[in-house]
C-alpha atoms as a PDB file:
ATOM      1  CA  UNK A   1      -7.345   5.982  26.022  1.00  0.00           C
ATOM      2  CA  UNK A   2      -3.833   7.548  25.772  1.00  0.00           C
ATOM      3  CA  UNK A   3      -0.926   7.211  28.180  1.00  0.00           C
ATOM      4  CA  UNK A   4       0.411  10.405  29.291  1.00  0.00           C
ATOM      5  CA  UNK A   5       4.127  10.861  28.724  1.00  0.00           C
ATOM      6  CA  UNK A   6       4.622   7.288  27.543  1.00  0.00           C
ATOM      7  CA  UNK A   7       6.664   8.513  24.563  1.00  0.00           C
ATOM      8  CA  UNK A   8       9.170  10.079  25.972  1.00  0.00           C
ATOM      9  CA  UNK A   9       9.821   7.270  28.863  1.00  0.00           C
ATOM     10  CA  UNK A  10       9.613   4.534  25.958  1.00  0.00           C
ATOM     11  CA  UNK A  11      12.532   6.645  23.877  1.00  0.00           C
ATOM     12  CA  UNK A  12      14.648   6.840  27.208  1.00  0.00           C
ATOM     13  CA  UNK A  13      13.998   3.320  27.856  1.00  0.00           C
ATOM     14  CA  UNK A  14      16.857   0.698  26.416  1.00  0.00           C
ATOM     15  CA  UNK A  15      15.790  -3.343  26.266  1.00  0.00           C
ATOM     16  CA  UNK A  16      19.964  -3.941  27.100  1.00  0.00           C
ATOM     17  CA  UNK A  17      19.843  -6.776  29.382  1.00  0.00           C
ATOM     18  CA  UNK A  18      16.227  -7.401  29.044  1.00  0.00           C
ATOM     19  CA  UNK A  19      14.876 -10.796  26.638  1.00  0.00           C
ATOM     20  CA  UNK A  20      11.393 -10.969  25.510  1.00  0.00           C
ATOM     21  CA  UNK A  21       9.601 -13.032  22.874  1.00  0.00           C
ATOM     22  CA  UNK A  22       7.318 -11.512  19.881  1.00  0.00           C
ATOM     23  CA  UNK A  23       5.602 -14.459  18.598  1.00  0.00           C
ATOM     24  CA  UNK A  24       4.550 -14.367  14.976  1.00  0.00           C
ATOM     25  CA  UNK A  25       7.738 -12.458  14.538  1.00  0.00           C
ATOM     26  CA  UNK A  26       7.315 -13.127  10.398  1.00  0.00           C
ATOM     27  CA  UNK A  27       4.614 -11.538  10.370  1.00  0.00           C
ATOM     28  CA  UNK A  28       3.594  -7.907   9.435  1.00  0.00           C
ATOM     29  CA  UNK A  29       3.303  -6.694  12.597  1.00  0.00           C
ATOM     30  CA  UNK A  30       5.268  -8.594  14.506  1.00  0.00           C
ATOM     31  CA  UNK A  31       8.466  -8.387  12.211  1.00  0.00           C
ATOM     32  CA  UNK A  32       8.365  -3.965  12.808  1.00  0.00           C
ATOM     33  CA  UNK A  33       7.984  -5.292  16.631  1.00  0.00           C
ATOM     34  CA  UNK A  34      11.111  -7.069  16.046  1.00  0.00           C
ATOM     35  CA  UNK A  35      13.165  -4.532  14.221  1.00  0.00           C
ATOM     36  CA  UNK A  36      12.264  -2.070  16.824  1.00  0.00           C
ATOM     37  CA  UNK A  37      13.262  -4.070  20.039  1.00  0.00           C
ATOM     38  CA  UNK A  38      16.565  -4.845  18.444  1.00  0.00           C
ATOM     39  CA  UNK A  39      16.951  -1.628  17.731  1.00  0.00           C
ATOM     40  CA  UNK A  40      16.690  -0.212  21.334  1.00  0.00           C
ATOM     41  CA  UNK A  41      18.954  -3.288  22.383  1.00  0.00           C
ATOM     42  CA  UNK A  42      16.524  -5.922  23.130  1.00  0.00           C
ATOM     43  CA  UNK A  43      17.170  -9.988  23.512  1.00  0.00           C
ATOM     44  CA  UNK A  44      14.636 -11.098  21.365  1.00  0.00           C
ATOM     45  CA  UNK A  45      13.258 -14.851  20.682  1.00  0.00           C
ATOM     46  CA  UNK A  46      10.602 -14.897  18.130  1.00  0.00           C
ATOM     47  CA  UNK A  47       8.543 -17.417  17.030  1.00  0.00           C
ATOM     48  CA  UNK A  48       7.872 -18.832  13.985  1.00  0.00           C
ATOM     49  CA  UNK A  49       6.347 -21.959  12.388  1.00  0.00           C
ATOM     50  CA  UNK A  50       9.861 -22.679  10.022  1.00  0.00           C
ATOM     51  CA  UNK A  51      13.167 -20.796  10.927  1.00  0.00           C
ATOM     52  CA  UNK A  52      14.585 -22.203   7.796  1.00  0.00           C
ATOM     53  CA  UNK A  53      11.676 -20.990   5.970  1.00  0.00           C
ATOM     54  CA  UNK A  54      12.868 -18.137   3.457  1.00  0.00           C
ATOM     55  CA  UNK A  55       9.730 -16.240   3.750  1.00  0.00           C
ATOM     56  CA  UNK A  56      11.556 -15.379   7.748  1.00  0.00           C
ATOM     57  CA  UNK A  57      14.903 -14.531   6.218  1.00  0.00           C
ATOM     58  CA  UNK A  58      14.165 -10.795   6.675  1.00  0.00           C
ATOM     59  CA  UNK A  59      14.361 -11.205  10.326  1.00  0.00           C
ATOM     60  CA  UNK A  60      18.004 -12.004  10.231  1.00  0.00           C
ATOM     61  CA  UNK A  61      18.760  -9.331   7.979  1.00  0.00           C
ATOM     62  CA  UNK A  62      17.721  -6.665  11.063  1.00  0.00           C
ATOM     63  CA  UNK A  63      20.267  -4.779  12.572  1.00  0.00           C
ATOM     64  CA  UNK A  64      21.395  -6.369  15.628  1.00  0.00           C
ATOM     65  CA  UNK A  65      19.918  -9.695  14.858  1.00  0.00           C
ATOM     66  CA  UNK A  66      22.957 -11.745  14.809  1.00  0.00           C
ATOM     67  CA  UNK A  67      23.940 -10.865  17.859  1.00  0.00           C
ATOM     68  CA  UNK A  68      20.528 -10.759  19.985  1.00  0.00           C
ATOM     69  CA  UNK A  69      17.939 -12.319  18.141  1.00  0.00           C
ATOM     70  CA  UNK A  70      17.504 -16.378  18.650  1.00  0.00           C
ATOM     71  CA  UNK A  71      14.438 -17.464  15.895  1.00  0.00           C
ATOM     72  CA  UNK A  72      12.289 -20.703  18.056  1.00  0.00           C
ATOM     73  CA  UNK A  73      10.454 -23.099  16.308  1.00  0.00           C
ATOM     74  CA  UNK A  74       6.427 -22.906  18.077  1.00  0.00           C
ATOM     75  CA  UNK A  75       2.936 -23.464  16.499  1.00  0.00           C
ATOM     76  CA  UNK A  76       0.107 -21.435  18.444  1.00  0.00           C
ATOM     77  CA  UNK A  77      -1.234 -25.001  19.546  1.00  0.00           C
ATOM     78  CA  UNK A  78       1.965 -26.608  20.033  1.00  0.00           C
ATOM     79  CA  UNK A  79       2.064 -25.640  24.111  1.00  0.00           C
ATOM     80  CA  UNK A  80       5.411 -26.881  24.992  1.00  0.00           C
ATOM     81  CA  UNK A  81       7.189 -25.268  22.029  1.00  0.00           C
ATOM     82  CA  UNK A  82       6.057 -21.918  23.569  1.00  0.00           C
ATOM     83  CA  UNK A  83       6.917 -22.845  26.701  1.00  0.00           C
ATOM     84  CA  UNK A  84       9.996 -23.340  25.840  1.00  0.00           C
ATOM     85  CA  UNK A  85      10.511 -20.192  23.786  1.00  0.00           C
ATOM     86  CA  UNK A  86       9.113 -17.481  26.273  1.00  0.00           C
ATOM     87  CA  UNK A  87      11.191 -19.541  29.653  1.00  0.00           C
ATOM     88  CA  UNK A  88      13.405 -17.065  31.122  1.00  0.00           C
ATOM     89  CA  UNK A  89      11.950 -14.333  29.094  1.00  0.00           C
ATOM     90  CA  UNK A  90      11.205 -10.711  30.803  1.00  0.00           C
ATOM     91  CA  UNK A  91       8.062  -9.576  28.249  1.00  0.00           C
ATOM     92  CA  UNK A  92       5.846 -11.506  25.659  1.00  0.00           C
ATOM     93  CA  UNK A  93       4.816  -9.418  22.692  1.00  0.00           C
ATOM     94  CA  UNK A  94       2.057 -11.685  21.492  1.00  0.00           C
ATOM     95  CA  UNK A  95       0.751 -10.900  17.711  1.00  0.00           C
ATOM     96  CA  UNK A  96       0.347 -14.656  16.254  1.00  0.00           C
ATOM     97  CA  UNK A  97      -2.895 -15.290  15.244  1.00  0.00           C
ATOM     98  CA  UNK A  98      -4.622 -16.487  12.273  1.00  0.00           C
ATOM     99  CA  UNK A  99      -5.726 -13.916   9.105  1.00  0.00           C
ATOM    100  CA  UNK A 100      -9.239 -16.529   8.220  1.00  0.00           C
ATOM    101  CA  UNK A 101     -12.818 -16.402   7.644  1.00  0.00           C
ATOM    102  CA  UNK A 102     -12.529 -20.027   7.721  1.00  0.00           C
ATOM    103  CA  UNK A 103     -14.654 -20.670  11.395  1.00  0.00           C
ATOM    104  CA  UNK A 104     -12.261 -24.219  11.959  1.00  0.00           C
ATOM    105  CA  UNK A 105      -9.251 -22.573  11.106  1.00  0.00           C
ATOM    106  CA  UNK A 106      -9.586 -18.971  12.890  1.00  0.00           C
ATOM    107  CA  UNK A 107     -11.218 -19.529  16.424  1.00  0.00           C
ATOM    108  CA  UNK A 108      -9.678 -22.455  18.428  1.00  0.00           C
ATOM    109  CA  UNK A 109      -6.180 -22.090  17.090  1.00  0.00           C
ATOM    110  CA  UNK A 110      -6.801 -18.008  18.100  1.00  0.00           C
ATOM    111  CA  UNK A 111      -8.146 -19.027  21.473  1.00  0.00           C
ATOM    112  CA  UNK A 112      -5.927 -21.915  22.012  1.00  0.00           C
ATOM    113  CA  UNK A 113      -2.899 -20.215  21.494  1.00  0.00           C
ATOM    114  CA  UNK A 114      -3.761 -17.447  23.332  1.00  0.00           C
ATOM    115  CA  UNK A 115      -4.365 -19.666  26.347  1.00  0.00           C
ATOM    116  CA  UNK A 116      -1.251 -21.211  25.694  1.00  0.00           C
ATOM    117  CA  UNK A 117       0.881 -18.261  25.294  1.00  0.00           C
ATOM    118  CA  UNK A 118      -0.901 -16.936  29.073  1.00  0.00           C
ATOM    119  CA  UNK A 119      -0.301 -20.105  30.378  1.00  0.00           C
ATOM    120  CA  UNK A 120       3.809 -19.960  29.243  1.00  0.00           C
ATOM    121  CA  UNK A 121       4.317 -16.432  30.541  1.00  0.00           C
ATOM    122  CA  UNK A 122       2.719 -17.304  33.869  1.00  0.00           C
ATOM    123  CA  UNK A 123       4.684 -20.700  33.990  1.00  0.00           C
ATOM    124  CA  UNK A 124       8.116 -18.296  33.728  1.00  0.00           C
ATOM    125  CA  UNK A 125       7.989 -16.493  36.471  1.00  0.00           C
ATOM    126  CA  UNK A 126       9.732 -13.923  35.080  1.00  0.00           C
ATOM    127  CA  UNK A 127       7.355 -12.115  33.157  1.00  0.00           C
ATOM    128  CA  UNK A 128       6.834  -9.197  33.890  1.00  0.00           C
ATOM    129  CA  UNK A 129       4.279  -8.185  31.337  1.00  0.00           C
ATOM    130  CA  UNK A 130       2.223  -9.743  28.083  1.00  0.00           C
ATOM    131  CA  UNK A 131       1.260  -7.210  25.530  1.00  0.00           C
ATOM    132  CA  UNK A 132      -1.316  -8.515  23.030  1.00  0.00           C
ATOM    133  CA  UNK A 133      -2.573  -7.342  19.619  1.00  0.00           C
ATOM    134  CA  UNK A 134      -6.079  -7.591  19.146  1.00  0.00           C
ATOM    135  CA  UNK A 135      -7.995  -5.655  16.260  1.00  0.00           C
ATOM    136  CA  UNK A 136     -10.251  -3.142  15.343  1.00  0.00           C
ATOM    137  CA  UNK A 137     -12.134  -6.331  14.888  1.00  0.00           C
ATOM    138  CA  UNK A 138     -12.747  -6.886  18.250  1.00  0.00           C
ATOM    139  CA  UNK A 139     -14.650  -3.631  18.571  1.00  0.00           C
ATOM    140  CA  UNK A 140     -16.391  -1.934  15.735  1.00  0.00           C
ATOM    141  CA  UNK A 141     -18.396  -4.972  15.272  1.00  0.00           C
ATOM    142  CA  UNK A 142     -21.715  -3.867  16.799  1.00  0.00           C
ATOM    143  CA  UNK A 143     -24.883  -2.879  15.169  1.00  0.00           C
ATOM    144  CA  UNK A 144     -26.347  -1.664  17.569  1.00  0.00           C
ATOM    145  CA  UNK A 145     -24.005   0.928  18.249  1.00  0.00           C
ATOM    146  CA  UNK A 146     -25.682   4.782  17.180  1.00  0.00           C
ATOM    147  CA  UNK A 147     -23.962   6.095  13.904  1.00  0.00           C
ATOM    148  CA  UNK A 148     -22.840   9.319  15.998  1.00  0.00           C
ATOM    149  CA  UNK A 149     -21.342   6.943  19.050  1.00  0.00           C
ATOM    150  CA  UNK A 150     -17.613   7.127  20.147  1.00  0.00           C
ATOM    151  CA  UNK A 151     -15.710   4.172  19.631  1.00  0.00           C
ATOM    152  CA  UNK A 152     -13.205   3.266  22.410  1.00  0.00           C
ATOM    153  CA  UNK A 153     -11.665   1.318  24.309  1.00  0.00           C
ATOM    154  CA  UNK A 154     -14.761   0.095  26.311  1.00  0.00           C
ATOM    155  CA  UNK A 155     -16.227  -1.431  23.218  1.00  0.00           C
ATOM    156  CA  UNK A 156     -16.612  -4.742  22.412  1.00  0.00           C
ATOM    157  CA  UNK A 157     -17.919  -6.144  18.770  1.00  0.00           C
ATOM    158  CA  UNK A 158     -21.297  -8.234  18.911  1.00  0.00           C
ATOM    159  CA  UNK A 159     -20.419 -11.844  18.909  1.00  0.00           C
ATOM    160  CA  UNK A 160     -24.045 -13.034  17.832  1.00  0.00           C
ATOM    161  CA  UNK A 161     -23.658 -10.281  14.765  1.00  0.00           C
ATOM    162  CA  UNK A 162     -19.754 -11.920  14.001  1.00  0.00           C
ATOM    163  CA  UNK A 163     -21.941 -15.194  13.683  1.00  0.00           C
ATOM    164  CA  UNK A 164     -25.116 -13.649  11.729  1.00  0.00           C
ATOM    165  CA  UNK A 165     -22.853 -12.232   8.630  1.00  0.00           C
ATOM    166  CA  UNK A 166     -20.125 -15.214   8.913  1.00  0.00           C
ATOM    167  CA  UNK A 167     -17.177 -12.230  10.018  1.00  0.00           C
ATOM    168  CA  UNK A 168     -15.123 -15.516  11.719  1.00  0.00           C
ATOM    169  CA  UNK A 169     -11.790 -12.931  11.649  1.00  0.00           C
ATOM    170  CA  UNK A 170     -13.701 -10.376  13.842  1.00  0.00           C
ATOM    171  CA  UNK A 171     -15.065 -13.004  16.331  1.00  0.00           C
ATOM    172  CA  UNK A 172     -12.403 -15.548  16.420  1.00  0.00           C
ATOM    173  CA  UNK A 173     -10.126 -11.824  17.605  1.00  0.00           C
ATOM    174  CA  UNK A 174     -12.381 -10.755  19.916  1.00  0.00           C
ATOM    175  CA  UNK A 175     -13.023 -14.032  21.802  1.00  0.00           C
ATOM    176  CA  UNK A 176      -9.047 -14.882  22.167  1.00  0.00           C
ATOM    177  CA  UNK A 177      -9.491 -11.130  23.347  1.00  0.00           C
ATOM    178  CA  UNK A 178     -11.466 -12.208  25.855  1.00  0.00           C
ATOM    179  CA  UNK A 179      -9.591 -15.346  26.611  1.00  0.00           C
ATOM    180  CA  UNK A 180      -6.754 -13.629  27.424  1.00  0.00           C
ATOM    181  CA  UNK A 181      -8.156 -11.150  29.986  1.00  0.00           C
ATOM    182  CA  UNK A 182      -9.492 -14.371  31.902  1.00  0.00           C
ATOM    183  CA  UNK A 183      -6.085 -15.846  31.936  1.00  0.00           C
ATOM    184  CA  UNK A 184      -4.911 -13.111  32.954  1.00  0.00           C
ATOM    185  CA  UNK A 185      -7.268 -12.507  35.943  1.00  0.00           C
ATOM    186  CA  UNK A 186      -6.869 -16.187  36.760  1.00  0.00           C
ATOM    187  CA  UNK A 187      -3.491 -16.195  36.044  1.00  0.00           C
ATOM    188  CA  UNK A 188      -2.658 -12.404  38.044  1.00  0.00           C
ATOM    189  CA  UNK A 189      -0.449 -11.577  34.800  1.00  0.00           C
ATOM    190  CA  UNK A 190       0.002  -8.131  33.914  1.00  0.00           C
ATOM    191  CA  UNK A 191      -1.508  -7.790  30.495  1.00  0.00           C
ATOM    192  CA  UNK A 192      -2.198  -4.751  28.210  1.00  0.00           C
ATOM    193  CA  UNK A 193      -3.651  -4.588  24.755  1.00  0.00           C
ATOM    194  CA  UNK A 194      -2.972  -3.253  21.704  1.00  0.00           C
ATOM    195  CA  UNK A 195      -5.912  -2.647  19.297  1.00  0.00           C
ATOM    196  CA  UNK A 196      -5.126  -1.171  16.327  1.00  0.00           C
ATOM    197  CA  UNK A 197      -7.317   0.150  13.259  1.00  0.00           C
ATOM    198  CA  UNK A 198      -6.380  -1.160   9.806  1.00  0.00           C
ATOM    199  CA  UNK A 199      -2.718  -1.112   9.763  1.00  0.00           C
ATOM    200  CA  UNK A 200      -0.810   0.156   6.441  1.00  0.00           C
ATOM    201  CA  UNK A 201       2.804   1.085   5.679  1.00  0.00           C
ATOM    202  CA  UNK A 202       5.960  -0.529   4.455  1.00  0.00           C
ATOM    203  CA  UNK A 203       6.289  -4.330   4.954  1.00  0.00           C
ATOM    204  CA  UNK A 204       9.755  -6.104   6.293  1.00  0.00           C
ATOM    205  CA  UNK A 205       8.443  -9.597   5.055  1.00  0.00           C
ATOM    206  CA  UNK A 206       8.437 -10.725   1.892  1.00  0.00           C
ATOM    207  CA  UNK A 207       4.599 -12.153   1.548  1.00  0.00           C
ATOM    208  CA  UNK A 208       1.540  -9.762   0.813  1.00  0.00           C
ATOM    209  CA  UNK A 209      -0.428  -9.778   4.171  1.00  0.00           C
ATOM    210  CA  UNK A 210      -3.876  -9.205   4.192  1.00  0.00           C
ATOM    211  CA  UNK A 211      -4.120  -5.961   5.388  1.00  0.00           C
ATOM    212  CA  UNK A 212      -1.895  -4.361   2.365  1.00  0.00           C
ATOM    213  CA  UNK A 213      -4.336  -6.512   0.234  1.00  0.00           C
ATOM    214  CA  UNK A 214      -6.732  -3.603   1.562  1.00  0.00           C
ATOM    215  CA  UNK A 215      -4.614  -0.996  -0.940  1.00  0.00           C
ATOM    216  CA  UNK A 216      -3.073  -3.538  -3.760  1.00  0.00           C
ATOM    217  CA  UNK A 217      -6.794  -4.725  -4.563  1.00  0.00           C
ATOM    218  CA  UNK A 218      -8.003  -1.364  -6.165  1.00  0.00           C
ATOM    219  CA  UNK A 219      -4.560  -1.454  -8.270  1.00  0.00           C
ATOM    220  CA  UNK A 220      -4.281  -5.182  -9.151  1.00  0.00           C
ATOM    221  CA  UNK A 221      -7.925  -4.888 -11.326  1.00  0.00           C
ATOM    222  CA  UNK A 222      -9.002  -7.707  -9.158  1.00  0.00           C
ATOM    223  CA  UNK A 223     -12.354  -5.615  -8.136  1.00  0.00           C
ATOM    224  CA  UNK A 224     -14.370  -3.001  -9.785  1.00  0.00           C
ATOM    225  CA  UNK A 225     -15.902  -1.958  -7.285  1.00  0.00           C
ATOM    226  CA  UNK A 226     -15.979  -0.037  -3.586  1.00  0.00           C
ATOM    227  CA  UNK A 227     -17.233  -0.246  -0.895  1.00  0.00           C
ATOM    228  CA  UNK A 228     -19.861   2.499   1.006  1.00  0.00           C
ATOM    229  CA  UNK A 229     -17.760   2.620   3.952  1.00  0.00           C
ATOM    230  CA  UNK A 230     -15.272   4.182   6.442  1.00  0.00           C
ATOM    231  CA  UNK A 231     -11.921   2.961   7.561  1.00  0.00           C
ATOM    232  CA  UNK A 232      -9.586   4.214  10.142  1.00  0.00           C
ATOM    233  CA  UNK A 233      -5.762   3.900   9.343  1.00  0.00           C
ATOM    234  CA  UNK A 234      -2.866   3.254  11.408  1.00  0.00           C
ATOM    235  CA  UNK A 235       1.326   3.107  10.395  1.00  0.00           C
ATOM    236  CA  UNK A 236       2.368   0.244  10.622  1.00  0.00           C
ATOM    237  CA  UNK A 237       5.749   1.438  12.458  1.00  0.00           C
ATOM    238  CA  UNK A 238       3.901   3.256  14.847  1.00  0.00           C
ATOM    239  CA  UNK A 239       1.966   0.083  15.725  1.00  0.00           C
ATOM    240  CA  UNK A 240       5.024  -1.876  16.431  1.00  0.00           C
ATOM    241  CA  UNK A 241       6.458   1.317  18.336  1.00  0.00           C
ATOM    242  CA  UNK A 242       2.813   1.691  20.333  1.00  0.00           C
ATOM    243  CA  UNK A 243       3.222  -2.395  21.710  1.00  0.00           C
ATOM    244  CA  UNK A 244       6.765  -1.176  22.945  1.00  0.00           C
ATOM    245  CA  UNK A 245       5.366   1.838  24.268  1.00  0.00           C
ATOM    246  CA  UNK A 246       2.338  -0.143  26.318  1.00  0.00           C
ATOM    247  CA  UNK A 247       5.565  -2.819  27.590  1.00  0.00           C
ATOM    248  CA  UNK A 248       7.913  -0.215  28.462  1.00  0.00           C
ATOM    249  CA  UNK A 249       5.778   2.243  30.469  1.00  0.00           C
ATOM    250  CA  UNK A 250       4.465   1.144  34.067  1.00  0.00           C
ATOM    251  CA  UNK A 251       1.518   2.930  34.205  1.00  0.00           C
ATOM    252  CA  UNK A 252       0.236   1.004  30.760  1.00  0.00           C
ATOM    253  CA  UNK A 253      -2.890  -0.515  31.608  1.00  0.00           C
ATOM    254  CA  UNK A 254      -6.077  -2.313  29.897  1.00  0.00           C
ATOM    255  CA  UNK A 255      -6.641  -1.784  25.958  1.00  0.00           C
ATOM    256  CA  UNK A 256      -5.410   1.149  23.522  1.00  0.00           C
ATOM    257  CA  UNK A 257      -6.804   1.794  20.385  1.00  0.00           C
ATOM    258  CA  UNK A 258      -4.129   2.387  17.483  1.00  0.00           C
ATOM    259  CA  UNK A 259      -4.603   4.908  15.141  1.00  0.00           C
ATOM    260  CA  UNK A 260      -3.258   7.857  13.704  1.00  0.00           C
ATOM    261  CA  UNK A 261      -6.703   9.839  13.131  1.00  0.00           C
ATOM    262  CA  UNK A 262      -6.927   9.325   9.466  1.00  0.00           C
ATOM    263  CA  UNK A 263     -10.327   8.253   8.597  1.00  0.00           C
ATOM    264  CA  UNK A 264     -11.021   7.832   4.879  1.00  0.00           C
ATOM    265  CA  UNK A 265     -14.242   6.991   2.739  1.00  0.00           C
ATOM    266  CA  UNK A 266     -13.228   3.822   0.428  1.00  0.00           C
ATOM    267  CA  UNK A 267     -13.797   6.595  -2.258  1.00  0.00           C
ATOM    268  CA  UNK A 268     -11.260   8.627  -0.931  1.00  0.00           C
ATOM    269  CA  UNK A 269      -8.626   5.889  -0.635  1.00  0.00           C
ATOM    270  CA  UNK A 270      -9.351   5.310  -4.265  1.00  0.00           C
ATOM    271  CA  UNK A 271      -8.786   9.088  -5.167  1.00  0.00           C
ATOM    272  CA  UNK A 272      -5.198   8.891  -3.626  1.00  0.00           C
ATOM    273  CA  UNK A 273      -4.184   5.813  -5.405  1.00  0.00           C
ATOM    274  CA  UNK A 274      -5.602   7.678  -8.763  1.00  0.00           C
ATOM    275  CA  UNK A 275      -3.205  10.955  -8.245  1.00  0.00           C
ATOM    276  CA  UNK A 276      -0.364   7.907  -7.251  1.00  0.00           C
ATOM    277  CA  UNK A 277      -1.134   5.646  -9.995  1.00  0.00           C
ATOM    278  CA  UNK A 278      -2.859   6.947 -12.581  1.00  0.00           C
ATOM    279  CA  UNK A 279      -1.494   4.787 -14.883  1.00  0.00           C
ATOM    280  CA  UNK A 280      -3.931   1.929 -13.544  1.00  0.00           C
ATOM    281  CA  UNK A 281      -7.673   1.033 -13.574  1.00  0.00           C
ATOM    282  CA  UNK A 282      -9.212   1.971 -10.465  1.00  0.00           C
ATOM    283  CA  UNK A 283     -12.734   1.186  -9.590  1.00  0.00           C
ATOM    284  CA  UNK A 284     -15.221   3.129 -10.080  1.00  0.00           C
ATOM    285  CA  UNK A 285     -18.265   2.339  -8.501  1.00  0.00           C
ATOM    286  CA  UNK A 286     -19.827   1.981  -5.221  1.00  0.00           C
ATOM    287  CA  UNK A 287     -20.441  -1.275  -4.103  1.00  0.00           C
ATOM    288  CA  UNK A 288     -23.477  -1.292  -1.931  1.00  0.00           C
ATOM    289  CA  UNK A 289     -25.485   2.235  -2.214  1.00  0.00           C
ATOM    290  CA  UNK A 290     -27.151   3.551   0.785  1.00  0.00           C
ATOM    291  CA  UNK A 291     -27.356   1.816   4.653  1.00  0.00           C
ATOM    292  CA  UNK A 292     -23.930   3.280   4.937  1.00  0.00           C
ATOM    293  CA  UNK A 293     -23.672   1.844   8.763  1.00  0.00           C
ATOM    294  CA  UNK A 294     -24.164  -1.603   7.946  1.00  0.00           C
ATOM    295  CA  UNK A 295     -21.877  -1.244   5.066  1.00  0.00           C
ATOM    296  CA  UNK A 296     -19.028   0.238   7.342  1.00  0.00           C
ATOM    297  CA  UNK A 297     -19.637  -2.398  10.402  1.00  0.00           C
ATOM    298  CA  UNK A 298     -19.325  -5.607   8.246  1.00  0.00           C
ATOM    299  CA  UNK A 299     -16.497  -4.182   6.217  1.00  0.00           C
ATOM    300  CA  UNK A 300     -13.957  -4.887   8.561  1.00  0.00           C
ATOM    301  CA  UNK A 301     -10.740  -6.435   7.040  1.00  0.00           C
ATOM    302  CA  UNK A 302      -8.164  -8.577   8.892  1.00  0.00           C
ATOM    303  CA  UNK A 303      -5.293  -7.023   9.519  1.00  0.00           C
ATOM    304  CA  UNK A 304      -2.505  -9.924   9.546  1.00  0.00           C
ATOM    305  CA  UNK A 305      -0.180  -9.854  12.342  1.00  0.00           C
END
C-alpha cells in the first residue's frame, strides 16, 4: 500500500504546538523517530525504562531536545506510568517492544503493553492518532504462502508455524499486532501501522540492536556460515520518517509495509561487506542447501525498536 502525496504534505507539515509520545524512544527506531519530530518542531515525551541511564544520553544530545523533549520514566507493563506520559498528548508513536525468542519474556509484555499503551491514548482524549511499529515478522511468516505470491499488507504470518519452529519474536509481534487493532476497534482510536522489512542504517544509540547484529555477525567471525535466504532492507531514517509520514497525513489508514525495494540473497550481503571489508573473514558457506522457501520464511530476524 502507498499513500499518494503523503511526502510532500508530511515535509509541509510542522509538529510546532503539537506534543506526542514515542515510547521506546532509546531504542533504534524509536530514537530516529525522535530526532525527526524534534526536528520539524515537535513536543516530544518519550519513554524509557531509566532517564538517568547513559545508554539514553543520545536523546538529549538531539537538536531541539532541551527545549522540547521531556524523557518519562514507563515500563510496557507499568499502566499508570504510561498513562501518565501520553496525558495531554496529541499522537503516540508506539515502537517499545521486546527483541526475544524467549516465549515468557516476548509475548505478554508485547501484548500487555500494547493494550496498555491503547488503553492510555484512548483515556486522553486528545489523541488524535496511534501509529504502531510492527515487523516484517508479523507477515512473512507463512508457509503456506506460494514462492511466486505477493507479500502485502493483507498478510498475516502463521501463528501455529511461529509456535512449530519456536520464532517467539515473529508471533509475540504479530499477536500485539493484532491486539492493537481490537483496541482500537473497541476503543474507536485511529490507528495506523508501520511494518517495516529488516531495518539497517546508522544508529543514534549507543548499544548494538539486534537488527545491525544482522550485518556485524558476518564481520565479527562469530559465524561461518550463511544462510539460503532472502531479505528485504529498509533505512533506518526512512523508517522513522515513514511513522511521521502515516501520523501526519489524514488519509493514512491500516498497515504499510517499509521498504526501500532492496532485496538481497544472504550471499549477496556477504559480497558487499567483502568489497567494504576485505580485510576480514567472511563466511563462506551456505548454511542450509536447497528448500530455499523454508529457509527464507524461518529466517526472519528481529528488528529492535
Amino acid at each position: 500500500m502507498t499513500l499518494g502525496g503523503a511526502h510532500g504534505s508530511s515535509e509541509a507539515t510542522t509538529g510546532h504546538g503539537l506534543t506526542v509520545c514515542v515510547t521506546g524512544a532509546g531504542g533504534y527506531i524509536g530514537s530516529w523517530i525522535v530526532k525527526l519530530l524534534l526536528e520539524k518542531g515537535y513536543a516530544v515525551r518519550g519513554t524509557v525504562r531509566n532517564p538517568d541511564d547513559a545508554k539514553n544520553a543520545h536523546l538529549r544530545g538531539l537538536a531541539g531536545a532541551a527545549e522540547r523533549l521531556t524523557m518519562c520514566k514507563a515500563d510496557l507493563l507499568d499502566a499508570d506510568a504510561l498513562r501518565h506520559a501520553i496525558a495531554g498528548c496529541h499522537g503516540v508513536f508506539h515502537t517499545a517492544s521486546p527483541v526475544t525468542d524467549d516465549p515468557e519474556e516476548m509475548v505478554e509484555p508485547a501484548v500487555r503493553g500494547t493494550r496498555h499503551v491503547m488503553d492510555a491514548a484512548a483515556q486522553s482524549g486528545t489523541v488524535r492518532r496511534v501509529v504502531l511499529t510492527s515487523s516484517i515478522g508479523a507477515v512473512a511468516m507463512d508457509p503456506n504462502r506460494a514462492p511466486d505470491a505477493v507479500v502485502d499488507e493483507s498478510c498475516w504470518s502463521d501463528l501455529d508455524f511461529c509456535k512449530k519452529t519456536k520464532n517467539w519474536y515473529c508471533y509475540g509481534k504479530t499477536v500485539a499486532e493484532r491486539a492493537a487493532w481490537e483496541a482500537a476497534a473497541e476503543l474507536r482510536l485511529d490507528l495506523v501501522v508501520v511494518v517495516p522489512v529488516l531495518v539497517q542504517g546508522p544508529a543514534l544509540q549507543p548499544a548494538v540492536n539486534a537488527s545491525l547484529t544482522h550485518v556485524l555477525k558476518y564481520l565479527d567471525g562469530s559465524t561461518k556460515t550463511y544462510a539460503n535466504a532472502v531479505q528485504a532492507y529498509v533505512h533506518v531514517r526512512d523508517t522513522a520518517a515513514a511513522h511521521l509520514c502515516v501520523f501526519e497525513a489524514p488519509s493514512a489508514a491500516g498497515r504499510y509495509l517499509c521498504a526501500d525495494g532492496a532485496v538481497l540473497h544472504r550471499e549477496d550481503v556477504v559480497t558487499i561487506l567483502r568489497k567494504f571489508f576485505p580485510q576480514v573473514p567472511h563466511p563462506q558457506e551456505v548454511l542450509r542447501r536447497g528448500e530455499p522457501e523454508e529457509a527464507a520464511v524461518q529466517d526472519i530476524e528481529p528488528a529492535a525498536p
